[in-house]
PDB file of N, CA and C in Angstrom:
ATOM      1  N   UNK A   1     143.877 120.253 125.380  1.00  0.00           N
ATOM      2  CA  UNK A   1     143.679 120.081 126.803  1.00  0.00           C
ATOM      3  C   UNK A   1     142.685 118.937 127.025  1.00  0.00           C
ATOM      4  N   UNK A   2     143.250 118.066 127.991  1.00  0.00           N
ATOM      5  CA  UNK A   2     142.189 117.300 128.458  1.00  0.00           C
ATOM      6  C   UNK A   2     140.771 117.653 129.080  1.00  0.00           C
ATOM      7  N   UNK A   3     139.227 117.031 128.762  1.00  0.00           N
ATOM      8  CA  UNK A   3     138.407 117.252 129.105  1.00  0.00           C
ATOM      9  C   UNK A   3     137.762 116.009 129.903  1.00  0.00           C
ATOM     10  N   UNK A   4     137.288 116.337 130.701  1.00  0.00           N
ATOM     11  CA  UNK A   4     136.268 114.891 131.743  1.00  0.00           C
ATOM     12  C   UNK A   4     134.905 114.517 131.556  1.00  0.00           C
ATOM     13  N   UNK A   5     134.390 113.872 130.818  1.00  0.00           N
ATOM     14  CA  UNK A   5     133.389 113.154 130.722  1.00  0.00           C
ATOM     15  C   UNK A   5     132.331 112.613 131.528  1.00  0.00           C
ATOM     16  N   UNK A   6     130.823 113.264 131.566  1.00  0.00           N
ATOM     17  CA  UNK A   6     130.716 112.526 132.843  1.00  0.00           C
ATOM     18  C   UNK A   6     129.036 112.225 132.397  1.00  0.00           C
ATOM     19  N   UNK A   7     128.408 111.300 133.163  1.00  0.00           N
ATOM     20  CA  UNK A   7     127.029 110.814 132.925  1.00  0.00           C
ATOM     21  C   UNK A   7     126.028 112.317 133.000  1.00  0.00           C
ATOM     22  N   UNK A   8     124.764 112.205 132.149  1.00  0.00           N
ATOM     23  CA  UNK A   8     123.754 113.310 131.948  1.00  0.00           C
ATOM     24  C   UNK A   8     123.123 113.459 132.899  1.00  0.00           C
ATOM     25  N   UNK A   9     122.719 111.797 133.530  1.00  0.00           N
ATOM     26  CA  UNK A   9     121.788 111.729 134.508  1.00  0.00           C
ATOM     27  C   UNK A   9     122.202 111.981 136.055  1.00  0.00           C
ATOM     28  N   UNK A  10     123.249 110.948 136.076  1.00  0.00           N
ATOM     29  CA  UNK A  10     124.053 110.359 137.212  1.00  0.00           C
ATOM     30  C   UNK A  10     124.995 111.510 137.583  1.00  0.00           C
ATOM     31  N   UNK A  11     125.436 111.812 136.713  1.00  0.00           N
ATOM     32  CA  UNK A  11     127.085 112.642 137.424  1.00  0.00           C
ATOM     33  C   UNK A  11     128.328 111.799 137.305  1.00  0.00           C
ATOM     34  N   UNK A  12     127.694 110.132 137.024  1.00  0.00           N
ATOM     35  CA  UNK A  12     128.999 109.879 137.255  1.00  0.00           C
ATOM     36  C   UNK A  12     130.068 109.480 136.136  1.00  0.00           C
ATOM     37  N   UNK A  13     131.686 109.960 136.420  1.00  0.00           N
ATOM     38  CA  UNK A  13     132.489 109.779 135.332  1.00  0.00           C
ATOM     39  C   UNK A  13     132.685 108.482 134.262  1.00  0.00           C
ATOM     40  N   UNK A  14     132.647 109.294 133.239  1.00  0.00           N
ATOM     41  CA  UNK A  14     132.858 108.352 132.074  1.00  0.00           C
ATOM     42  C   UNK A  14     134.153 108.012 132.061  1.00  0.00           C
ATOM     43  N   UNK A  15     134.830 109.002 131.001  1.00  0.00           N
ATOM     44  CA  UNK A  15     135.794 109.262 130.074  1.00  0.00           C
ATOM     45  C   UNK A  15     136.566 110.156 130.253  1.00  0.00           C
ATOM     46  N   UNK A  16     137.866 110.600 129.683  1.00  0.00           N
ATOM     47  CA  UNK A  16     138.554 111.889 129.324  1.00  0.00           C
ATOM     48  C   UNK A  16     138.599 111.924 127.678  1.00  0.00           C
ATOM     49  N   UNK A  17     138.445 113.094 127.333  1.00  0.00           N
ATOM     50  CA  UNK A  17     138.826 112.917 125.788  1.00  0.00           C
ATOM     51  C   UNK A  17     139.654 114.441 125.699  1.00  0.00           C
ATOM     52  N   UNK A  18     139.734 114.953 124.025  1.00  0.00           N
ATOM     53  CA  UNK A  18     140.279 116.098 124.296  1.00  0.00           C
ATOM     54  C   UNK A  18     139.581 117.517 123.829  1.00  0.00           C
ATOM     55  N   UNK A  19     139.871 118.341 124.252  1.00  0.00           N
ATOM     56  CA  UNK A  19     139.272 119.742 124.153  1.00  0.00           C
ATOM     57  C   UNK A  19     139.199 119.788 122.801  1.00  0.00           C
ATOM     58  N   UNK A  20     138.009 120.239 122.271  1.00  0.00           N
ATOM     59  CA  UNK A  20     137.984 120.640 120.548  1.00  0.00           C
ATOM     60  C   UNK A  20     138.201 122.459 120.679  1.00  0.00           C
ATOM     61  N   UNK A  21     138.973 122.801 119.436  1.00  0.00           N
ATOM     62  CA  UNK A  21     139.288 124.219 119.608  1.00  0.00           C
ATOM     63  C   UNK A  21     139.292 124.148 118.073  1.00  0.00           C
ATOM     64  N   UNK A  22     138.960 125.357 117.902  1.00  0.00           N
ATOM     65  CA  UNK A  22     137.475 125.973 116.597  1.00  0.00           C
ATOM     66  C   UNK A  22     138.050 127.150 116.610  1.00  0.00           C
ATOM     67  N   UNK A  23     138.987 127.712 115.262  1.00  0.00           N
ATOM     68  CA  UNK A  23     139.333 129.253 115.057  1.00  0.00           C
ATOM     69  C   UNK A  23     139.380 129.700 116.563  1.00  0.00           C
ATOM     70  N   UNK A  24     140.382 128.615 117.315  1.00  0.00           N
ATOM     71  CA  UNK A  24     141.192 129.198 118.312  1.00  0.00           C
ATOM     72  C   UNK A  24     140.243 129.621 119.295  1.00  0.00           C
ATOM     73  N   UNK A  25     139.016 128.989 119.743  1.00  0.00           N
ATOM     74  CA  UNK A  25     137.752 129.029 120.473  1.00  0.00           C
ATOM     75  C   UNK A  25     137.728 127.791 121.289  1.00  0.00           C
ATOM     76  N   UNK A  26     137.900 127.356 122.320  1.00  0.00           N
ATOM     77  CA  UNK A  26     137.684 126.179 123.072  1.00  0.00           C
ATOM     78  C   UNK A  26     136.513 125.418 123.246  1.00  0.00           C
ATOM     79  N   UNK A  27     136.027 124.739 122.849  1.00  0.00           N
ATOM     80  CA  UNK A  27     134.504 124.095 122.460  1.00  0.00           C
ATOM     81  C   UNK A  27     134.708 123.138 123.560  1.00  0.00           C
ATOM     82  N   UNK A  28     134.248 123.191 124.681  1.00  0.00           N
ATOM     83  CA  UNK A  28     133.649 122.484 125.679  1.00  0.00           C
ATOM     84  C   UNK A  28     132.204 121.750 125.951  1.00  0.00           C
ATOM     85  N   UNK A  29     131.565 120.487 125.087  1.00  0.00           N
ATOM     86  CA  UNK A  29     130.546 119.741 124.896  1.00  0.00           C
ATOM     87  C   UNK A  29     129.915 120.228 126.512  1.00  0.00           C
ATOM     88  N   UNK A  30     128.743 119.868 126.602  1.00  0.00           N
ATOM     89  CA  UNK A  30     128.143 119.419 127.824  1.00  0.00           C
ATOM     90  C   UNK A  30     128.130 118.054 128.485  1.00  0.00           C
ATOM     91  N   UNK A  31     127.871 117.988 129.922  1.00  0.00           N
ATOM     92  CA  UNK A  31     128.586 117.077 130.850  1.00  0.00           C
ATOM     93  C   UNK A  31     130.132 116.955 130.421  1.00  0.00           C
ATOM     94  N   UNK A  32     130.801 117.858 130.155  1.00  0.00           N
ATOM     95  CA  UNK A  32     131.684 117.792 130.795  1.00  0.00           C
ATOM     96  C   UNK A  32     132.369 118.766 131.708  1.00  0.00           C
ATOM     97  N   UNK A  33     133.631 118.343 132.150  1.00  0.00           N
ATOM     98  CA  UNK A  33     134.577 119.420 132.775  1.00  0.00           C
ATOM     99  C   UNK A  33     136.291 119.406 132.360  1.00  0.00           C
ATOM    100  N   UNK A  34     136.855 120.210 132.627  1.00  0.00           N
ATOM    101  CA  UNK A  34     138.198 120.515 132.707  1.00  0.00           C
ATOM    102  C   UNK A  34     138.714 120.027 134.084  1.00  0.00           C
ATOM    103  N   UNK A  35     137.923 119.700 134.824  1.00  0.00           N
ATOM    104  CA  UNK A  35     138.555 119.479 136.489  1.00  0.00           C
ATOM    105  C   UNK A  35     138.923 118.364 136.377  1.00  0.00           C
ATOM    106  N   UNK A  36     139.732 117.384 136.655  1.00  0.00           N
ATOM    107  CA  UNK A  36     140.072 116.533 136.579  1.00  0.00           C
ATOM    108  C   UNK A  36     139.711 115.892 138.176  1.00  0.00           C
ATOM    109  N   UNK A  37     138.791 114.318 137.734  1.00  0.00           N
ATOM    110  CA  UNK A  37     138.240 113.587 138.369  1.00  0.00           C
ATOM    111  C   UNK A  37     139.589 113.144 139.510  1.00  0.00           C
ATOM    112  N   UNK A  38     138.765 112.783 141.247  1.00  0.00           N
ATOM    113  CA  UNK A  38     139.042 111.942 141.909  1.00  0.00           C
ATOM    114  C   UNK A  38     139.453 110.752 141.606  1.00  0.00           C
ATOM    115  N   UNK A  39     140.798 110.586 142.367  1.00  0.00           N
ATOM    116  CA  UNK A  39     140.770 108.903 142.193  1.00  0.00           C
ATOM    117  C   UNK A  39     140.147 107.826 142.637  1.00  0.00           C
ATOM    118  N   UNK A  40     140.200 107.055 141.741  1.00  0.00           N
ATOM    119  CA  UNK A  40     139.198 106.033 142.011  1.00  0.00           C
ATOM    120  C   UNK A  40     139.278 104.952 143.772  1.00  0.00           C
ATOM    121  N   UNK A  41     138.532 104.927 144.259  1.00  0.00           N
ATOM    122  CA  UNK A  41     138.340 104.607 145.614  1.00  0.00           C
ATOM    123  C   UNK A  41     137.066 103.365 146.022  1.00  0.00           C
ATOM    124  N   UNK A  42     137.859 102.050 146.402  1.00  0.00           N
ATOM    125  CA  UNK A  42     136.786 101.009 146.410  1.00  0.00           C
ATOM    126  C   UNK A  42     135.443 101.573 146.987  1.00  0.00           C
ATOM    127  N   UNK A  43     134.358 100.857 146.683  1.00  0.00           N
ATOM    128  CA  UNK A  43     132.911 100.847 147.440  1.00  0.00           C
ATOM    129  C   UNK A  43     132.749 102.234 147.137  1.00  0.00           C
ATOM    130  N   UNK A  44     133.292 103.225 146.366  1.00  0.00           N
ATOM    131  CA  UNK A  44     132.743 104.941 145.672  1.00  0.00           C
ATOM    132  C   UNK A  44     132.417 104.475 144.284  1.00  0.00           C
ATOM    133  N   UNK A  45     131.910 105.414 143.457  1.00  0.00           N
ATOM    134  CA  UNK A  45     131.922 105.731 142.470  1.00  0.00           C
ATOM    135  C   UNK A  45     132.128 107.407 142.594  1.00  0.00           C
ATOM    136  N   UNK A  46     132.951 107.916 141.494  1.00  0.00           N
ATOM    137  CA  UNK A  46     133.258 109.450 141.305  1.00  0.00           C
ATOM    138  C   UNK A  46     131.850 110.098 140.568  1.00  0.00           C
ATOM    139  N   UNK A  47     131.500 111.453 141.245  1.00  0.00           N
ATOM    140  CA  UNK A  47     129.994 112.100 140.271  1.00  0.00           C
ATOM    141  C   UNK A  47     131.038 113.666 140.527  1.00  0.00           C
ATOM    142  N   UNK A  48     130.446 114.393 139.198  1.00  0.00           N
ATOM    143  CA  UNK A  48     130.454 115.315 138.933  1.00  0.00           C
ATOM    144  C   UNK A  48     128.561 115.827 139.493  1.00  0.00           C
ATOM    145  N   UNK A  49     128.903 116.681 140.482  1.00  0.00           N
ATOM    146  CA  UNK A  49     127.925 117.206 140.937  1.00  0.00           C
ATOM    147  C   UNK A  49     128.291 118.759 141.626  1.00  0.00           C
ATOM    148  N   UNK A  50     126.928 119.552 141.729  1.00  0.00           N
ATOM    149  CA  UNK A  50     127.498 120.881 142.206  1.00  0.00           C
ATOM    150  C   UNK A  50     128.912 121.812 141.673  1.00  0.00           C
ATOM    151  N   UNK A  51     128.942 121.632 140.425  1.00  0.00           N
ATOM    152  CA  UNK A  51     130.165 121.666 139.508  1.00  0.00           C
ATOM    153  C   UNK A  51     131.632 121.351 140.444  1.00  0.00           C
ATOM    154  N   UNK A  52     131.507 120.197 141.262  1.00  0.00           N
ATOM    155  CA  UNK A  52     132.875 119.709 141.744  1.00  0.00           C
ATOM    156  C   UNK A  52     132.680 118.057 141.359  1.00  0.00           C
ATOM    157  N   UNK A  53     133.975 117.469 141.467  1.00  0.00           N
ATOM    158  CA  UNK A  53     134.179 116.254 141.614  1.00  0.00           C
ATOM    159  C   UNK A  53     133.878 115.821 143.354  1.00  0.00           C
ATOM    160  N   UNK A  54     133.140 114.429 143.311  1.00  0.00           N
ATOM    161  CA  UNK A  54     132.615 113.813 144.502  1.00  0.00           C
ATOM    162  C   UNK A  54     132.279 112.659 144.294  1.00  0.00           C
ATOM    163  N   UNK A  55     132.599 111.622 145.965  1.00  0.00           N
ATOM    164  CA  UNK A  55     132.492 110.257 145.961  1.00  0.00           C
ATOM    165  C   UNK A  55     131.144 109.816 146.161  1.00  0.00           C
ATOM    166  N   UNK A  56     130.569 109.150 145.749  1.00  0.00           N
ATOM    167  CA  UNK A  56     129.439 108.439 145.883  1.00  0.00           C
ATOM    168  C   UNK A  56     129.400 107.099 146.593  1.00  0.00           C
ATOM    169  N   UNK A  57     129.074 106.679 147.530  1.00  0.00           N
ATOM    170  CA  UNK A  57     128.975 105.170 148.372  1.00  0.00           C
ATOM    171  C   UNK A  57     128.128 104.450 147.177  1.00  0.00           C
ATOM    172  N   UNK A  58     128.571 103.537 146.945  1.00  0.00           N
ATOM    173  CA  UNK A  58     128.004 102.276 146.050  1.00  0.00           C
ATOM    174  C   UNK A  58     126.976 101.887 147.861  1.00  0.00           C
ATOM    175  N   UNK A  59     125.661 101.359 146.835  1.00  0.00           N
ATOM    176  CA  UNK A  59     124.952 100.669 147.677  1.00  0.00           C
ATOM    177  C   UNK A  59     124.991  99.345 147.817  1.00  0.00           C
ATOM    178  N   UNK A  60     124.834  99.313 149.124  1.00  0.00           N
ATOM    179  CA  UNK A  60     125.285  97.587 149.741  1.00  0.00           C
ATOM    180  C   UNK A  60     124.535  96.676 149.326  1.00  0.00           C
ATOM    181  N   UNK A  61     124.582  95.587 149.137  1.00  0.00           N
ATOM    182  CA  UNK A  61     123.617  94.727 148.414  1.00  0.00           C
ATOM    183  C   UNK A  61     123.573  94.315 149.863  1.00  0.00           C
ATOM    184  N   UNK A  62     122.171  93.870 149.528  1.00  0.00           N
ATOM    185  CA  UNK A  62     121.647  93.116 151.493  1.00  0.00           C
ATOM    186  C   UNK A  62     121.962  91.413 150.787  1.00  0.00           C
ATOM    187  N   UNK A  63     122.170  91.106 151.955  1.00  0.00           N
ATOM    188  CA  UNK A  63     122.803  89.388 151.975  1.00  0.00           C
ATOM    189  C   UNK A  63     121.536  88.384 151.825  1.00  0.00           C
ATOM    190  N   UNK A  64     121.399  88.198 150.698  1.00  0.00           N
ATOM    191  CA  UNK A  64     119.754  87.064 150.422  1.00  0.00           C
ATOM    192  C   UNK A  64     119.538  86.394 151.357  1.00  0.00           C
ATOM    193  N   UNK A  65     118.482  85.648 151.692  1.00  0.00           N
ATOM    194  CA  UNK A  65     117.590  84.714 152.928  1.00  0.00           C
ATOM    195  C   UNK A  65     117.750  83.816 151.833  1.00  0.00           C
ATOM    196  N   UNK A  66     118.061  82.372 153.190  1.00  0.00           N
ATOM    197  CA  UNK A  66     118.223  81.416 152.249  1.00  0.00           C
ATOM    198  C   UNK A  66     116.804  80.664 151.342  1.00  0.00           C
ATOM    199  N   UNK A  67     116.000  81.324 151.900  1.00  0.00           N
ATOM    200  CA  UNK A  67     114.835  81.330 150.595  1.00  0.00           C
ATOM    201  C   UNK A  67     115.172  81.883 149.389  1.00  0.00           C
ATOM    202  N   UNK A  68     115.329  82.927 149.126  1.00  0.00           N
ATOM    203  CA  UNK A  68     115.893  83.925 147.863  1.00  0.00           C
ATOM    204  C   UNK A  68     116.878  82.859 147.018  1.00  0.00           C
ATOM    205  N   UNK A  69     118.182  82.367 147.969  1.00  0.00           N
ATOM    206  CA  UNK A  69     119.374  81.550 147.542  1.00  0.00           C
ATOM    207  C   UNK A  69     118.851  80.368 146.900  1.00  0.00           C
ATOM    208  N   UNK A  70     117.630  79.692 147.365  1.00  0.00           N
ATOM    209  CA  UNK A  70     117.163  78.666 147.191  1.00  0.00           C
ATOM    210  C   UNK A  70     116.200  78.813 145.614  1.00  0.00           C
ATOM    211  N   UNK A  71     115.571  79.709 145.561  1.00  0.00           N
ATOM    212  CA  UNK A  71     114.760  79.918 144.531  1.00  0.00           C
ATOM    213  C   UNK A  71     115.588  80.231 143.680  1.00  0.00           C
ATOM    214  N   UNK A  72     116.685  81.218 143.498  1.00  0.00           N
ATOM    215  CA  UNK A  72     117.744  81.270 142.574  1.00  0.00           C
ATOM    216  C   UNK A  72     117.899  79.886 142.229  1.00  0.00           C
ATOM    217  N   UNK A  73     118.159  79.019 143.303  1.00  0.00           N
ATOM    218  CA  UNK A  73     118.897  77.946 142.364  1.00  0.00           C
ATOM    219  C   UNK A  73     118.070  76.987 141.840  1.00  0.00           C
ATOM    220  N   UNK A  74     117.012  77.074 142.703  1.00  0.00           N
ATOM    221  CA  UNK A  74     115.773  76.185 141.730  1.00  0.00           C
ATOM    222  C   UNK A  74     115.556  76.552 140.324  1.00  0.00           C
ATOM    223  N   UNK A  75     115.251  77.881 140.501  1.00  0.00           N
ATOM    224  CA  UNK A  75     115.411  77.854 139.090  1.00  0.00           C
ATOM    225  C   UNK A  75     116.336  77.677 137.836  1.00  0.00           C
ATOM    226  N   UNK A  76     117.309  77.654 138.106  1.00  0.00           N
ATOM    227  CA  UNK A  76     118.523  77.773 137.777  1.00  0.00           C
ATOM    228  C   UNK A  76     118.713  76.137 137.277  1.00  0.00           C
ATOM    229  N   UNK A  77     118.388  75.091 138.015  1.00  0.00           N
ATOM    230  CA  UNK A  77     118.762  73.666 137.755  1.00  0.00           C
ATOM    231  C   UNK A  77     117.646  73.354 137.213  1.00  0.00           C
ATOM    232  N   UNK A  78     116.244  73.808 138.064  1.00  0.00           N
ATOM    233  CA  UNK A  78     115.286  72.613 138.042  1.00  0.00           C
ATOM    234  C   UNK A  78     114.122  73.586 137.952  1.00  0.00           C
ATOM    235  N   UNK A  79     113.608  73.701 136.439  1.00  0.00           N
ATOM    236  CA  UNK A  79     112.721  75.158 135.985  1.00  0.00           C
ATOM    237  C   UNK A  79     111.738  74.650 136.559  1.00  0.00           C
ATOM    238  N   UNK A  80     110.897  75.617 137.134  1.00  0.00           N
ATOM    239  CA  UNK A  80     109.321  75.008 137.624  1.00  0.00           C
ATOM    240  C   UNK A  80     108.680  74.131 137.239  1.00  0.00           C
ATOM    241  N   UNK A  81     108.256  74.187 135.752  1.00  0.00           N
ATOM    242  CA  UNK A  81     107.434  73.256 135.233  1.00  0.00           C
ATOM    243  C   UNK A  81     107.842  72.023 135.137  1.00  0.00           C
ATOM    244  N   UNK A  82     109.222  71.866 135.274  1.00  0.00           N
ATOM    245  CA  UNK A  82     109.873  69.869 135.578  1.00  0.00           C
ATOM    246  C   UNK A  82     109.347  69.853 137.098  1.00  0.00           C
ATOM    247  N   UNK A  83     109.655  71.008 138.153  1.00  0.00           N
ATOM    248  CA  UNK A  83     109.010  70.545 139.695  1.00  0.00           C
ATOM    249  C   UNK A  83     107.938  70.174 139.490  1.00  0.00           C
ATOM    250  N   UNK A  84     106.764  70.972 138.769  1.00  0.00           N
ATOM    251  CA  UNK A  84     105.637  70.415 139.013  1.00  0.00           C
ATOM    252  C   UNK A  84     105.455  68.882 138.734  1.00  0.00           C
ATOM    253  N   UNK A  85     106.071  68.899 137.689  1.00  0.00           N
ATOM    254  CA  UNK A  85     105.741  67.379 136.620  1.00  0.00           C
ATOM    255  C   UNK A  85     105.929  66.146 137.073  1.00  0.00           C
ATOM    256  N   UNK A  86     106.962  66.030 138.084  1.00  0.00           N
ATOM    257  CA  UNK A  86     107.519  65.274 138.830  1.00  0.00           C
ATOM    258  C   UNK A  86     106.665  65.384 140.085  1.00  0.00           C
ATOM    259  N   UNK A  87     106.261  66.391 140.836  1.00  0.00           N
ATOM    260  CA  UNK A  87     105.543  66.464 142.041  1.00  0.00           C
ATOM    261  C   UNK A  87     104.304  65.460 141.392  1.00  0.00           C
ATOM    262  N   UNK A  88     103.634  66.153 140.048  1.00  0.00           N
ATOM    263  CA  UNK A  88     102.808  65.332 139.788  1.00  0.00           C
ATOM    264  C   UNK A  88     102.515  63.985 139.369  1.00  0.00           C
ATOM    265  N   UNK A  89     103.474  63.524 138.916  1.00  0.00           N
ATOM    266  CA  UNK A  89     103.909  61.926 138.487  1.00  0.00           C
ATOM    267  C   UNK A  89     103.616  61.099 139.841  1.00  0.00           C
ATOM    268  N   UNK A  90     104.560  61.980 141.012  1.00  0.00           N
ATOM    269  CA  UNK A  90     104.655  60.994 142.384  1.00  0.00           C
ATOM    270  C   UNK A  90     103.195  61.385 142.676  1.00  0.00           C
ATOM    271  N   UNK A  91     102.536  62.488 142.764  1.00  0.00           N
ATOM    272  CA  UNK A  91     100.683  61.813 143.111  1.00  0.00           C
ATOM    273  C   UNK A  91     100.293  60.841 142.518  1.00  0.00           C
ATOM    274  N   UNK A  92     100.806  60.862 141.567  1.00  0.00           N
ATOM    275  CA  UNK A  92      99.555  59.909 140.293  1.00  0.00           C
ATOM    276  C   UNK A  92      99.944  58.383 140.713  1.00  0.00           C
ATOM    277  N   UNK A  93     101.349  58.288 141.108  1.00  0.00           N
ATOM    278  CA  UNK A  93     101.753  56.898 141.450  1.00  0.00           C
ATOM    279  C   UNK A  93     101.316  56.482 143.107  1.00  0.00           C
ATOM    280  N   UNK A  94     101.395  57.591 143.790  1.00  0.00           N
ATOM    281  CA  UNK A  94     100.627  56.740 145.402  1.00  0.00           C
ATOM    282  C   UNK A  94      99.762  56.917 145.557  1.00  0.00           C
ATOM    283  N   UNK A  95      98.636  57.849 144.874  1.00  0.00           N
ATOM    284  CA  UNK A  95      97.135  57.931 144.549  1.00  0.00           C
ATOM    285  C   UNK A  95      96.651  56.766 144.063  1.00  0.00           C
ATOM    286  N   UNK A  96      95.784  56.010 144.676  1.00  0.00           N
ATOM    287  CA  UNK A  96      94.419  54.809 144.000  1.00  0.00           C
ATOM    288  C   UNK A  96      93.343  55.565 143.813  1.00  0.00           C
ATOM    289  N   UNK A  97      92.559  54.905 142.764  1.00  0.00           N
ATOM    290  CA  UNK A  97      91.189  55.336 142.674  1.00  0.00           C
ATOM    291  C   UNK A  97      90.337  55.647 143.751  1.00  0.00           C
ATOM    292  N   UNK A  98      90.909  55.123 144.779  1.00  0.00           N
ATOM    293  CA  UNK A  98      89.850  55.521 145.999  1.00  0.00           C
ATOM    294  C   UNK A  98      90.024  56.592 147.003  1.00  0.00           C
ATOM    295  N   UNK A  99      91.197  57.379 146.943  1.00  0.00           N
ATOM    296  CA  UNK A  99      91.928  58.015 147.350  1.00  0.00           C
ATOM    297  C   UNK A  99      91.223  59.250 147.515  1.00  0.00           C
ATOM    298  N   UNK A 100      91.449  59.814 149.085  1.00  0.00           N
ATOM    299  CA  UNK A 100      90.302  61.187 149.388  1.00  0.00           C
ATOM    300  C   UNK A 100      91.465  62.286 149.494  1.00  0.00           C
ATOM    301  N   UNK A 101      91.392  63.128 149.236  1.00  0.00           N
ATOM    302  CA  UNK A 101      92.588  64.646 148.304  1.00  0.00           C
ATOM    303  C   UNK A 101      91.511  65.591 148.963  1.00  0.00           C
ATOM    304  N   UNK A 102      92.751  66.300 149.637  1.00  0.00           N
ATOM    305  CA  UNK A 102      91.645  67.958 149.786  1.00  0.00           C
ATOM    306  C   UNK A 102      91.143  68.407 148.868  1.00  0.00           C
ATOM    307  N   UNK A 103      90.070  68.705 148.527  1.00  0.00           N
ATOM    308  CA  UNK A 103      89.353  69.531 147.703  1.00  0.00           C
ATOM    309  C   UNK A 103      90.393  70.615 146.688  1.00  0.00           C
ATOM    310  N   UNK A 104      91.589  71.421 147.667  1.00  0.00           N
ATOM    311  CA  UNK A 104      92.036  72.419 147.166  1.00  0.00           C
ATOM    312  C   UNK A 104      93.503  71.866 146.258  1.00  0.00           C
ATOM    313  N   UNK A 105      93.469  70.373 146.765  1.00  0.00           N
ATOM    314  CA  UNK A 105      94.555  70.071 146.300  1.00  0.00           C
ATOM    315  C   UNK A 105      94.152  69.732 144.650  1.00  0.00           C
ATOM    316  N   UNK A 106      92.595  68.830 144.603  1.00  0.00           N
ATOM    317  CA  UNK A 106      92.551  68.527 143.255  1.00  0.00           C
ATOM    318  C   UNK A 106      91.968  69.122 142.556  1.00  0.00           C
ATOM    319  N   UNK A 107      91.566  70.565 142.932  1.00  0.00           N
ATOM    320  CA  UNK A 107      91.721  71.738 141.826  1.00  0.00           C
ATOM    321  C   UNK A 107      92.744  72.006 141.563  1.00  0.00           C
ATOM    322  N   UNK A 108      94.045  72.315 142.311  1.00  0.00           N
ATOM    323  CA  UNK A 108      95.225  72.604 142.014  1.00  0.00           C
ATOM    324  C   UNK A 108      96.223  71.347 140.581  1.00  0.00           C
ATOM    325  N   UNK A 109      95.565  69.914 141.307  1.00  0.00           N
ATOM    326  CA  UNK A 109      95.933  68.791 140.066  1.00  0.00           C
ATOM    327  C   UNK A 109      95.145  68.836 138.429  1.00  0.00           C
ATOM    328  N   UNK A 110      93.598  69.147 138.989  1.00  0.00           N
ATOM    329  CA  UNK A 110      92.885  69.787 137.489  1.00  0.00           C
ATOM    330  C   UNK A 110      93.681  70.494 136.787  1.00  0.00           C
ATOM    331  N   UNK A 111      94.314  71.815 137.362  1.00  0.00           N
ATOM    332  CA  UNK A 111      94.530  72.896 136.769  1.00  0.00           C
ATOM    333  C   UNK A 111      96.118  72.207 135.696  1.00  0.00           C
ATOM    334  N   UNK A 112      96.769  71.860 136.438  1.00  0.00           N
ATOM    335  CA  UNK A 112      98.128  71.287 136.129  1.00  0.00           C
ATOM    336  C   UNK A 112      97.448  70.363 135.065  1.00  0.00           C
ATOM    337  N   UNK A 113      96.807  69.420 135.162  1.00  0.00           N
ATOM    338  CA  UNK A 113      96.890  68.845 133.947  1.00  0.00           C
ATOM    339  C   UNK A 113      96.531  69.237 132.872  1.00  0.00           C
ATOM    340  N   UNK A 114      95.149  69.908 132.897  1.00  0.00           N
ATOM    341  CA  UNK A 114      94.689  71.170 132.104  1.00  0.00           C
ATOM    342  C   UNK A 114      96.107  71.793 130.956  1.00  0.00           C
ATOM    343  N   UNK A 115      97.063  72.520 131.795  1.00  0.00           N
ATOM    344  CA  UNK A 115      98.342  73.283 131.179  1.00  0.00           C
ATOM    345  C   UNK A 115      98.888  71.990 130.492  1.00  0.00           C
ATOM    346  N   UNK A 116      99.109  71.178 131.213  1.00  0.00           N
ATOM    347  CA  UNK A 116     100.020  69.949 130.767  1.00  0.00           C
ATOM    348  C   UNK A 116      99.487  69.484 129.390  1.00  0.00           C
ATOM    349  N   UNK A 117      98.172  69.453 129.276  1.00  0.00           N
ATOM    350  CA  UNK A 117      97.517  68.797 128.271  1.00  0.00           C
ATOM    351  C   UNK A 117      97.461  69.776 126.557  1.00  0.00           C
ATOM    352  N   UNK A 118      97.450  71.396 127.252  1.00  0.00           N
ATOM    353  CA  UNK A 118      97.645  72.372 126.460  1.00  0.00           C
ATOM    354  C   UNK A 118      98.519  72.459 125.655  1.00  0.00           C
ATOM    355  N   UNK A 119      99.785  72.264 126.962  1.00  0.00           N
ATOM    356  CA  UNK A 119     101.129  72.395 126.059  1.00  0.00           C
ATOM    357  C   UNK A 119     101.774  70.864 126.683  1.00  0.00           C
ATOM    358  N   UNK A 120     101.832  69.782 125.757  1.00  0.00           N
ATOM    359  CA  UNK A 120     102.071  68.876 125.851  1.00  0.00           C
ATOM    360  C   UNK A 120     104.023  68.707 125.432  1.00  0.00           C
ATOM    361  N   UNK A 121     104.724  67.652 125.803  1.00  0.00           N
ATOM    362  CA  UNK A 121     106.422  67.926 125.627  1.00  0.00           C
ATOM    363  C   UNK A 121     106.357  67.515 124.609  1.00  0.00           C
ATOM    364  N   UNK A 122     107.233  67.863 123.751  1.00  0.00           N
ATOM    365  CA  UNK A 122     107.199  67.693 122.043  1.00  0.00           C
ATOM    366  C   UNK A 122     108.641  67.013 122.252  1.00  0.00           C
TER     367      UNK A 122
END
């Protein structure tokens, strides 16, 4: 006889496999059942819960802000540490020696070169 397979945690269906029978004894593992699962139904997943079969709503993914979209793809093309490197190249080239920088900006350029100098490109 067929048996139904189903997650420990979740409830929800695995597998079918088949009934083990032992000197004519039906050996039924845990998480499973004999009930035979719901059909499968978009945006559900099937759980074995409350010893019945039941649909579960898949959760909606919320639609990213195009900030989120944007940082995905930054990273994705253009890893941080080339943004910085390049942000920092173009200071270094319209910066003169005489050049007045917020305070917070050229701690922020210390710090960067600092790393830069640490881990230099091989």
């Amino acid at each position: 006889m067929t048996i139904y397979n189903y997650d420990k945690n979740t409830g929800e269906y695995l597998f079918s496999s088949e009934e083990i029978v032992r000197n004519g004894v039906d050996i039924i593992p845990a998480f499973t059942t004999k009930e035979k699962p719901l059909e499968e139904e978009e945006g559900f997943i099937v759980i074995y819960k409350n010893s019945k079969w039941q649909y579960k709503e898949l959760p909606v993914k919320p639609e990213l802000t195009y900030q989120e979209k944007r940082e995905l793809e930054y990273k994705k093309v253009i890893p941080i540490g080339d943004q910085l490197d390049a942000i920092l190249k173009a200071f270094e080239m319209v910066l003169g020696p005489d050049s007045q920088l917020p305070t917070e900006l050229v701690d922020i350029i210390d710090k960067w070169q600092s790393i830069k100098s640490a881990y230099p490109k091989t």
